[in-house]
Protein backbone atom coordinates (compact mmCIF):
# COMPACT_ATOMS: atom_id res chain seq x y z
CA UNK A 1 -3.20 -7.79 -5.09
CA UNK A 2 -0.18 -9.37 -4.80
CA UNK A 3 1.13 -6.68 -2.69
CA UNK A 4 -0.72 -7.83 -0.33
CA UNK A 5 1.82 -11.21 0.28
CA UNK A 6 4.65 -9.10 -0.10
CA UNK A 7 7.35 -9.46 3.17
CA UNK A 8 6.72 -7.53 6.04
CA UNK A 9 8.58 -4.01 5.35
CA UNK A 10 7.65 -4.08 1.76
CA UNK A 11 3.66 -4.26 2.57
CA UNK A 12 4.20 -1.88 5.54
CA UNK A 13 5.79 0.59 2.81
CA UNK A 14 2.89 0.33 0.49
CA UNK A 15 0.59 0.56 3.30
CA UNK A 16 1.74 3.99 3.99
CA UNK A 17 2.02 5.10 0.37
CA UNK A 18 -1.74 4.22 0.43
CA UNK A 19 -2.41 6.09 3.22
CA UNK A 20 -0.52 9.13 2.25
CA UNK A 21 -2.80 9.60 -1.14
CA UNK A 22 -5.98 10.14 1.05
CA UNK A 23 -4.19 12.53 3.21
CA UNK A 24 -5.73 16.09 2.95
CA UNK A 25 -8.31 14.06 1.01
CA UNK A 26 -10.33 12.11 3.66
CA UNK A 27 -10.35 12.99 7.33
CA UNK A 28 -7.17 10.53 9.22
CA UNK A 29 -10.05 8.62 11.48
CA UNK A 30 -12.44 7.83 8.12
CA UNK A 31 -9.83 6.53 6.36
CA UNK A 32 -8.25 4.32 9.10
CA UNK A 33 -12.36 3.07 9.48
CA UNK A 34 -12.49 2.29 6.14
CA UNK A 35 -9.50 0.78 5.70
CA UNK A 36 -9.79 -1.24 8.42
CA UNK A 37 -13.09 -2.47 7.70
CA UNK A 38 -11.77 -3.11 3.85
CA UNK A 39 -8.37 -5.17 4.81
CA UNK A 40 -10.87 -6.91 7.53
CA UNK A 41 -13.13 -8.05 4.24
CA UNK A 42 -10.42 -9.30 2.90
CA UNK A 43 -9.63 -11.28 5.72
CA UNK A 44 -13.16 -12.76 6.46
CA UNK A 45 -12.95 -13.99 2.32
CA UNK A 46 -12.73 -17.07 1.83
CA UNK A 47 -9.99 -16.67 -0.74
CA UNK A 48 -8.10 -13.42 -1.53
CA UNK A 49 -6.46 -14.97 -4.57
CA UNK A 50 -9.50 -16.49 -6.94
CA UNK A 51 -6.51 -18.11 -9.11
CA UNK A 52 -5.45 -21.52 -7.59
CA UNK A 53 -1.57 -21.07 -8.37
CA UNK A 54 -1.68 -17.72 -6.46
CA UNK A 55 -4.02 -18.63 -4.03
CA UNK A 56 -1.76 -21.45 -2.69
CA UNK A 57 1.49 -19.11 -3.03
CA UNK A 58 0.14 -16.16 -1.29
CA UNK A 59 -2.65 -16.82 0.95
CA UNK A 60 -0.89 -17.48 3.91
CA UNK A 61 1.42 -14.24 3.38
CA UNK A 62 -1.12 -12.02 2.40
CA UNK A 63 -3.44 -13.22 5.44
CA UNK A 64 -0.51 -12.80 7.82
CA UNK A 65 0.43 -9.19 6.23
CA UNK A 66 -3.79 -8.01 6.74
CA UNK A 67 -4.28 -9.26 10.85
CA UNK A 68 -1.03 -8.03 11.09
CA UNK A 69 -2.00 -4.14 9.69
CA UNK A 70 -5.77 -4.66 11.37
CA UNK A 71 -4.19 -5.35 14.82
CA UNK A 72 -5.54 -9.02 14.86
C-alpha cells in the first residue's frame, strides 16, 4: 500500500501497470468503474495506513496521489 504515497510519476507508473494487467481481461469502462469506485473507498477511509508510523508518513501523499487519479 505504500505505493499508494509514492511521488507523483512513480504512482502514475504503477497506476498504468495496474491497468494494463486487466487489459483484454475486463472491458476498459468496467475497470475504470471499478477502479474508481475502489481508489474512491480508499479515500472516504478514515485511515489508509492502520499503522500509526505509516499513517502519519503517508496519509497525506497517498490521499493527494488517489483525488488526484479519481479526478477530485
Amino acid at each position: 500500500m505504500a505505493i499508494l504515497a509514492a511521488p507523483e510519476p512513480v504512482f502514475a507508473a504503477y497506476d498504468r501497470g495496474v491497468a494494463e494487467e486487466y487489459t483484454g481481461v475486463v472491458p476498459g469502462f468496467l475497470y475504470r468503474a471499478g477502479r474508481r469506485r475502489f481508489l474512491q473507498g480508499l479515500l472516504r477511509a478514515p485511515r489508509i495506513f492502520l499503522r500509526d508510523f505509516i499513517h502519519q508518513r503517508l496519509d497525506a501523499a497517498a490521499r493527494a496521489n488517489l483525488r488526484r487519479q479519481v479526478g477530485g
